[in-house]
PDB file of N, CA and C in Angstrom:
ATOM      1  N   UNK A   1      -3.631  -3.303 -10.557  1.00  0.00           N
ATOM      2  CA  UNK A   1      -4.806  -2.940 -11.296  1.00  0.00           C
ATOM      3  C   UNK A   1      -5.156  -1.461 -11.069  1.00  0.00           C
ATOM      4  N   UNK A   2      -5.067  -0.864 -10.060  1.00  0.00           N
ATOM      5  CA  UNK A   2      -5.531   0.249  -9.495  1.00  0.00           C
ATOM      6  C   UNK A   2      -4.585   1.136  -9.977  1.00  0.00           C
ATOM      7  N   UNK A   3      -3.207   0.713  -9.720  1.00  0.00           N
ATOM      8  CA  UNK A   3      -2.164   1.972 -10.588  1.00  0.00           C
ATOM      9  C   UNK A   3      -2.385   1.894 -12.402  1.00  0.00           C
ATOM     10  N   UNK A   4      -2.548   0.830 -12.818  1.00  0.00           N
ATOM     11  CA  UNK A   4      -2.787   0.631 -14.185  1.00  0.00           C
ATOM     12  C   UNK A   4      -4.103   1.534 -14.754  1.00  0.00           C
ATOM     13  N   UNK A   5      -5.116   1.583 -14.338  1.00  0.00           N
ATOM     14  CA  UNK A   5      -6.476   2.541 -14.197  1.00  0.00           C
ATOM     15  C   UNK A   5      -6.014   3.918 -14.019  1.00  0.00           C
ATOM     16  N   UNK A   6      -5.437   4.280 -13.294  1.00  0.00           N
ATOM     17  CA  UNK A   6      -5.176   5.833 -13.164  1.00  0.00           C
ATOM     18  C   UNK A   6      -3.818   6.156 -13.676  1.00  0.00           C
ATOM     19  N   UNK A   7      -2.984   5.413 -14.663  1.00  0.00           N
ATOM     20  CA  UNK A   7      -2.135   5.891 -15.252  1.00  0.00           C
ATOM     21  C   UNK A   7      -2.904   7.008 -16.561  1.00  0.00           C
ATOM     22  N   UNK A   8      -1.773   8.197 -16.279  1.00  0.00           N
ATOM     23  CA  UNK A   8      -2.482   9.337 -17.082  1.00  0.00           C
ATOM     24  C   UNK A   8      -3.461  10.131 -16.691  1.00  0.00           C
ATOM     25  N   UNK A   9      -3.445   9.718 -15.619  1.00  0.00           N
ATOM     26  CA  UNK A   9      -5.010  10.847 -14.985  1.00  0.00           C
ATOM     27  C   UNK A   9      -4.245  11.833 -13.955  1.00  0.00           C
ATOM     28  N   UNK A  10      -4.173  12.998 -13.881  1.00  0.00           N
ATOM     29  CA  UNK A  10      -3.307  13.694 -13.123  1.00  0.00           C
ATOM     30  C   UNK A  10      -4.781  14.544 -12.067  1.00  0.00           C
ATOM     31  N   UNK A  11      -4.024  14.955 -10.933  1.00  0.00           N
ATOM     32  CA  UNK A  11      -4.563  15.565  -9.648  1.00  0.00           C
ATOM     33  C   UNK A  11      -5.999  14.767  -9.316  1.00  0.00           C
ATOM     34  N   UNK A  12      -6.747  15.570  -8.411  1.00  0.00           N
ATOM     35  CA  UNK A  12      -7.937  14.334  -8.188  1.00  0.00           C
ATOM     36  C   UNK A  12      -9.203  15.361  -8.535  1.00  0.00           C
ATOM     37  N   UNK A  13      -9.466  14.112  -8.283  1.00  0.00           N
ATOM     38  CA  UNK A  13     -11.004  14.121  -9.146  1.00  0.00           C
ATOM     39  C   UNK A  13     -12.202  15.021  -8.361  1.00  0.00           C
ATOM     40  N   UNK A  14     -12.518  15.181  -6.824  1.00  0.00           N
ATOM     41  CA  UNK A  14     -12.835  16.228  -6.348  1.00  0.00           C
ATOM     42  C   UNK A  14     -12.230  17.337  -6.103  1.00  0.00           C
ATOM     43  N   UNK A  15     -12.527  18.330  -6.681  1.00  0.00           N
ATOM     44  CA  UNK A  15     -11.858  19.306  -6.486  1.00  0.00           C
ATOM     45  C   UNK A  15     -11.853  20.458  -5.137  1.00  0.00           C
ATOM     46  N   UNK A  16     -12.796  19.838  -4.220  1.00  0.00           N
ATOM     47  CA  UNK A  16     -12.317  20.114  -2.951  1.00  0.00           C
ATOM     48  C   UNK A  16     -11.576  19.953  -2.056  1.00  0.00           C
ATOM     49  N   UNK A  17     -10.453  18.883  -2.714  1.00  0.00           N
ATOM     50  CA  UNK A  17     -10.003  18.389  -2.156  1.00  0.00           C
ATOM     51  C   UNK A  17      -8.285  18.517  -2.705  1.00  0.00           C
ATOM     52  N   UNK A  18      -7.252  19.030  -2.145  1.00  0.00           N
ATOM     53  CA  UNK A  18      -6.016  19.081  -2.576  1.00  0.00           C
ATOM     54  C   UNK A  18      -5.384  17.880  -2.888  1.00  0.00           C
ATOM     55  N   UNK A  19      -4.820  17.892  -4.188  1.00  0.00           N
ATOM     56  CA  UNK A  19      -3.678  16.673  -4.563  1.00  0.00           C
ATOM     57  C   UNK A  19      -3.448  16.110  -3.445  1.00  0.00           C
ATOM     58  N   UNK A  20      -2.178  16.930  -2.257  1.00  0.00           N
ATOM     59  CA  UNK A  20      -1.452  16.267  -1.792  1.00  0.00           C
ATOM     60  C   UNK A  20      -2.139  15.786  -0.582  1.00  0.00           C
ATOM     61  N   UNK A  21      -3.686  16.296   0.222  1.00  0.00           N
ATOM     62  CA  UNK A  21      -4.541  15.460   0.797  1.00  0.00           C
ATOM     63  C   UNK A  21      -4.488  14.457   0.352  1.00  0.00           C
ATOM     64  N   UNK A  22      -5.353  14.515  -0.959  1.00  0.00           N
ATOM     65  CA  UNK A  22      -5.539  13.086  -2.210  1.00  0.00           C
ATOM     66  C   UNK A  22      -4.690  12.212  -1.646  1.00  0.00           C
ATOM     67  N   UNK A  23      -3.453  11.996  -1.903  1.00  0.00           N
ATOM     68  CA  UNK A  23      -2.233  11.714  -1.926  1.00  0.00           C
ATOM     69  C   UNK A  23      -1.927  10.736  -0.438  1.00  0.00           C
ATOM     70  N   UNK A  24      -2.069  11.736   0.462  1.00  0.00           N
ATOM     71  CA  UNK A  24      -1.783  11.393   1.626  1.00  0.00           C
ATOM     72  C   UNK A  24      -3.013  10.487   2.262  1.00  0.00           C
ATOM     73  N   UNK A  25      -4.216  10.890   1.814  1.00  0.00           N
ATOM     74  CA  UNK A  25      -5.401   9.860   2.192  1.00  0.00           C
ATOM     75  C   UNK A  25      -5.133   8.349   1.061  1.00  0.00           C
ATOM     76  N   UNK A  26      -4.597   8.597   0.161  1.00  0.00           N
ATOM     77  CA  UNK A  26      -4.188   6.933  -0.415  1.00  0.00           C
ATOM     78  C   UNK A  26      -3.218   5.896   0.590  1.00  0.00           C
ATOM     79  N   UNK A  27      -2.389   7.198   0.759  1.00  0.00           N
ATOM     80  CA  UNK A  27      -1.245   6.294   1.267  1.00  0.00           C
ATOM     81  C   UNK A  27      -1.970   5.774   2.532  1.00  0.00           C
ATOM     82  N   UNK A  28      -2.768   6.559   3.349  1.00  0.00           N
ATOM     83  CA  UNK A  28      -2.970   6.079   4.741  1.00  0.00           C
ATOM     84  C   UNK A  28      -4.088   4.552   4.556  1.00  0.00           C
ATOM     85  N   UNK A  29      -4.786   4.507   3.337  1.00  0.00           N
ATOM     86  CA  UNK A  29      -5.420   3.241   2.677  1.00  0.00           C
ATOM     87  C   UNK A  29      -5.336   2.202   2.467  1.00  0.00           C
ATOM     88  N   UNK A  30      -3.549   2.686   1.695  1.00  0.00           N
ATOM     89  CA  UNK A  30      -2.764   1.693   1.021  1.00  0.00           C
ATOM     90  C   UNK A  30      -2.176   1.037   2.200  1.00  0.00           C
ATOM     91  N   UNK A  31      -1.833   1.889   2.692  1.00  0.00           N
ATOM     92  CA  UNK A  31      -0.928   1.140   4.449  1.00  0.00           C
ATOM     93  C   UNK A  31      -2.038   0.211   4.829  1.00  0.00           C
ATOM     94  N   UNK A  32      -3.025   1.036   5.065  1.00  0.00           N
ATOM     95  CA  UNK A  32      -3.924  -0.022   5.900  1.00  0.00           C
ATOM     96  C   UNK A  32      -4.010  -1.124   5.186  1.00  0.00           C
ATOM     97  N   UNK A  33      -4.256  -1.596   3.578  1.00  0.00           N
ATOM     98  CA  UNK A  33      -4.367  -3.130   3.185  1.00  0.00           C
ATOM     99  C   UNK A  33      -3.017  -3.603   2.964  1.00  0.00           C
ATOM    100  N   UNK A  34      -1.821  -3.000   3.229  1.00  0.00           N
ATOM    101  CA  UNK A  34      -1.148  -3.715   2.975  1.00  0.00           C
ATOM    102  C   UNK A  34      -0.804  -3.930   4.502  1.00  0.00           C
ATOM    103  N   UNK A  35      -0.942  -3.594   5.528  1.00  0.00           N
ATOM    104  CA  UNK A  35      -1.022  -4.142   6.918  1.00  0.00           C
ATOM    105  C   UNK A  35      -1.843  -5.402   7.352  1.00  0.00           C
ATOM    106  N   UNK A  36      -3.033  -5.621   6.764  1.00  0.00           N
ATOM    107  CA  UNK A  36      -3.924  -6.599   6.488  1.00  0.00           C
ATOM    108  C   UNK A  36      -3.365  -7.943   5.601  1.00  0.00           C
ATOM    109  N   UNK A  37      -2.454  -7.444   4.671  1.00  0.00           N
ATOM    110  CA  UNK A  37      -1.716  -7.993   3.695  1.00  0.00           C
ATOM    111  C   UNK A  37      -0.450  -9.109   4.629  1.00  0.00           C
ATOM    112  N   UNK A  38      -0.235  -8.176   5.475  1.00  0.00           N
ATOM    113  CA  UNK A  38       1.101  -8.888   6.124  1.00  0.00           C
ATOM    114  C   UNK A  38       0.764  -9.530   7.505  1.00  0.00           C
ATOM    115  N   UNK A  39      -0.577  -8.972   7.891  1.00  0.00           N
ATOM    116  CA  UNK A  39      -1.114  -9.970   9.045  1.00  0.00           C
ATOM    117  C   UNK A  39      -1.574 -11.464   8.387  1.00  0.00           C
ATOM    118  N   UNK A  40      -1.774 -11.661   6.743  1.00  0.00           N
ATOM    119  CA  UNK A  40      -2.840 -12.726   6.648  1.00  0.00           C
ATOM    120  C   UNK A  40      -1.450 -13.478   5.980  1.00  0.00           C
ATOM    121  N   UNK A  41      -0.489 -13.088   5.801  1.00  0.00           N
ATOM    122  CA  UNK A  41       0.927 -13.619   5.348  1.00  0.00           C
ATOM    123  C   UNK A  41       1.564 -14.412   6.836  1.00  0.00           C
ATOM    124  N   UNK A  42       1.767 -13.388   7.682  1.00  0.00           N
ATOM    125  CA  UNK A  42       2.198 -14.145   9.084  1.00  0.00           C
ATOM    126  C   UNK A  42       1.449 -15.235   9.459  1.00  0.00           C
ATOM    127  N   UNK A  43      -0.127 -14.897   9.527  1.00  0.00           N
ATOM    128  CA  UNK A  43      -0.373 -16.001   9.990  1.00  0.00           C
ATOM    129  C   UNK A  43      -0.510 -17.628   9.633  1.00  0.00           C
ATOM    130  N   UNK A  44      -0.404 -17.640   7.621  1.00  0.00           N
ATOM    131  CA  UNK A  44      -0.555 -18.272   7.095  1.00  0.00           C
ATOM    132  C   UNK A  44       0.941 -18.707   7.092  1.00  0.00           C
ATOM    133  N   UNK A  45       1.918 -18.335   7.110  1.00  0.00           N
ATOM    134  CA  UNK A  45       3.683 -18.528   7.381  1.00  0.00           C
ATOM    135  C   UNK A  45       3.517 -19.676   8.888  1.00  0.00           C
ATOM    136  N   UNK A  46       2.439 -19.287   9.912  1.00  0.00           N
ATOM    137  CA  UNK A  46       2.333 -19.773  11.361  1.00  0.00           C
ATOM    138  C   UNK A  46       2.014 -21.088  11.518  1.00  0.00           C
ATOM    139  N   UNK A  47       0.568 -21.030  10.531  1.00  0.00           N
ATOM    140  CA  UNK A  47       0.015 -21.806  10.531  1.00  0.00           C
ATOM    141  C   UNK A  47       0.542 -23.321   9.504  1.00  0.00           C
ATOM    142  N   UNK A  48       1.384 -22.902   9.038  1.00  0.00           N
ATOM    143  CA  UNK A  48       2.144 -23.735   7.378  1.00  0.00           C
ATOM    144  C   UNK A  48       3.668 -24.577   8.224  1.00  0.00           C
ATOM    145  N   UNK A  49       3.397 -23.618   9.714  1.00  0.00           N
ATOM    146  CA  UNK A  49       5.026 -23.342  10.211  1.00  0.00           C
ATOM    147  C   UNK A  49       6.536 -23.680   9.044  1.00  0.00           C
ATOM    148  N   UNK A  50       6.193 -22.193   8.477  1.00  0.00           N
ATOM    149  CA  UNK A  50       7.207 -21.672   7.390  1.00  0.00           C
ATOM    150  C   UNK A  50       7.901 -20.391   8.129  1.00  0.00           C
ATOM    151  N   UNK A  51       8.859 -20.208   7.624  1.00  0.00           N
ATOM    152  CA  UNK A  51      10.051 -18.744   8.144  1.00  0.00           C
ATOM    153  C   UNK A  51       8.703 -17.875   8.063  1.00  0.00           C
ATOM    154  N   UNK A  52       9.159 -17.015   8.881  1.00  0.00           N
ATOM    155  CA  UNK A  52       8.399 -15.622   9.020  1.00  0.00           C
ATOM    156  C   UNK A  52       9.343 -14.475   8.331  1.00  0.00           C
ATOM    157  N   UNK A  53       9.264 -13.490   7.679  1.00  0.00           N
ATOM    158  CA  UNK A  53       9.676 -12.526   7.122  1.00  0.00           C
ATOM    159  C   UNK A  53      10.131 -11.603   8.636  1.00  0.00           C
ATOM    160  N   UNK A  54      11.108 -10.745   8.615  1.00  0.00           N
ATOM    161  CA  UNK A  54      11.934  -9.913   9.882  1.00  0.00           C
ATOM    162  C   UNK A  54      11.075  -8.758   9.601  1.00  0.00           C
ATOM    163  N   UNK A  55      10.997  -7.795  10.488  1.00  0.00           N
ATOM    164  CA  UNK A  55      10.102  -6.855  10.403  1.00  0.00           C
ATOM    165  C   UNK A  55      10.634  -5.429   9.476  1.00  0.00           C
ATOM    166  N   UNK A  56      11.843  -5.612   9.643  1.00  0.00           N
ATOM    167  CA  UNK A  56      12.826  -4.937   8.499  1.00  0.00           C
ATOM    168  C   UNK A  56      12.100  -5.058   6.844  1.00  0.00           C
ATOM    169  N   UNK A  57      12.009  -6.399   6.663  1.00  0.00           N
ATOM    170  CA  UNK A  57      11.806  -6.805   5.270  1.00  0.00           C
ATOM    171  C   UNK A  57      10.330  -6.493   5.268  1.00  0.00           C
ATOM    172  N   UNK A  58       9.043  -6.158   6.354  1.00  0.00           N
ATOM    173  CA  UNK A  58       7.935  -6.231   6.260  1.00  0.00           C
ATOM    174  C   UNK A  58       7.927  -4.912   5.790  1.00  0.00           C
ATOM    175  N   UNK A  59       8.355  -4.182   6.682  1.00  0.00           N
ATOM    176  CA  UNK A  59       8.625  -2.453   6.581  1.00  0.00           C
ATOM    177  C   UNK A  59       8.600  -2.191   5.406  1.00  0.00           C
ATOM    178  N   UNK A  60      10.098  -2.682   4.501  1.00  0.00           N
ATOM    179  CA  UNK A  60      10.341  -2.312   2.838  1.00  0.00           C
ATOM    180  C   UNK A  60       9.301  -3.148   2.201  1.00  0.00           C
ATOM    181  N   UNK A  61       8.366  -4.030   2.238  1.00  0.00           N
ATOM    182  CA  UNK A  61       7.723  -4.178   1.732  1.00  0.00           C
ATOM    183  C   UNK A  61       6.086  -3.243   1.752  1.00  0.00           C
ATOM    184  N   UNK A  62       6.203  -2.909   2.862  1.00  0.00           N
ATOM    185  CA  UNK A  62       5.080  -1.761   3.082  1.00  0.00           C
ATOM    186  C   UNK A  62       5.339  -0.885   2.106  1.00  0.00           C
ATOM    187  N   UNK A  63       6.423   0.167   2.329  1.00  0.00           N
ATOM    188  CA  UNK A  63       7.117   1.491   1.505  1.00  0.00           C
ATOM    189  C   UNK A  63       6.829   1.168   0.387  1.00  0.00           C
ATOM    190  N   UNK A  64       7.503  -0.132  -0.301  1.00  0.00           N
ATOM    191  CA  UNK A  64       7.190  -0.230  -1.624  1.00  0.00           C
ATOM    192  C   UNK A  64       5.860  -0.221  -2.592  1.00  0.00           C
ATOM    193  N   UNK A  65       4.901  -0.970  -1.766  1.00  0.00           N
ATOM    194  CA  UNK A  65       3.542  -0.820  -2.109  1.00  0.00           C
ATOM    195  C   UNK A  65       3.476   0.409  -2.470  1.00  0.00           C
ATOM    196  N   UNK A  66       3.705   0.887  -1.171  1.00  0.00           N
ATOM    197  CA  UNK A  66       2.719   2.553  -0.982  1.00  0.00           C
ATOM    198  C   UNK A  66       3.528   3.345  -1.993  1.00  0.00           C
ATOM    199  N   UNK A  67       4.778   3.084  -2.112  1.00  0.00           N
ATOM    200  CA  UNK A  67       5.304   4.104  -3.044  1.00  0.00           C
ATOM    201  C   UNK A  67       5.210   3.898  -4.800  1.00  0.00           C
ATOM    202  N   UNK A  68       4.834   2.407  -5.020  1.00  0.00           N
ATOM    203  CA  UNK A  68       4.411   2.168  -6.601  1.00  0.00           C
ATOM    204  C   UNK A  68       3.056   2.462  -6.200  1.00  0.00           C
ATOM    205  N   UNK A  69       2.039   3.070  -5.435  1.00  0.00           N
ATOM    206  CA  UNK A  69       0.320   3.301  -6.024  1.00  0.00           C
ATOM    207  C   UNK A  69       0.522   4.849  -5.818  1.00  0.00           C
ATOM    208  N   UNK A  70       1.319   5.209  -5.247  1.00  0.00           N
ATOM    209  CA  UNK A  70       1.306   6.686  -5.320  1.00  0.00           C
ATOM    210  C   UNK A  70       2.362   7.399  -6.215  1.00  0.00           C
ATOM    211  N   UNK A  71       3.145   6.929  -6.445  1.00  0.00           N
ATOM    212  CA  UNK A  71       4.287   7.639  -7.463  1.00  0.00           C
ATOM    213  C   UNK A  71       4.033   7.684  -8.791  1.00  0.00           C
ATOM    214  N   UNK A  72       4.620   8.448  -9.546  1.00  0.00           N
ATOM    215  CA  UNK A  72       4.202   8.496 -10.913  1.00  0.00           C
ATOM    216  C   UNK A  72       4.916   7.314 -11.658  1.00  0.00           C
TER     217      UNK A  72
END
């Protein structure tokens, strides 16, 4: 939803603030809910006692987030 909304809108919206700040304060955001994302996955995997995902596959699933809300 959030990449769908700002498709077409280029640099940010305060202008005190540099793109690639911009940029870099998303990603540190995006990490954080998608860290939240993969704590409420583990524990619900724990609690279901279902496979747990390897931390390898958690990783590329982090990157990927962060890199479809920030990439063009």
């Amino acid at each position: 939803m959030a990449h769908t909304l700002t498709k077409g809108m280029e640099g940010c919206v305060d202008t005190k603030i540099s793109n690639g700040d911009f940029i870099n304060d998303v990603r540190g955001y995006i990490g954080d809910i998608v860290d939240g994302d993969i704590i409420v996955s583990l524990l619900m995997s724990k609690f279901n006692n279902e496979p747990v995902l390897n931390m390898q596959s958690l990783d590329g699933y982090k990157n990927k987030v962060i890199n479809w809300v920030v990439e063009p």
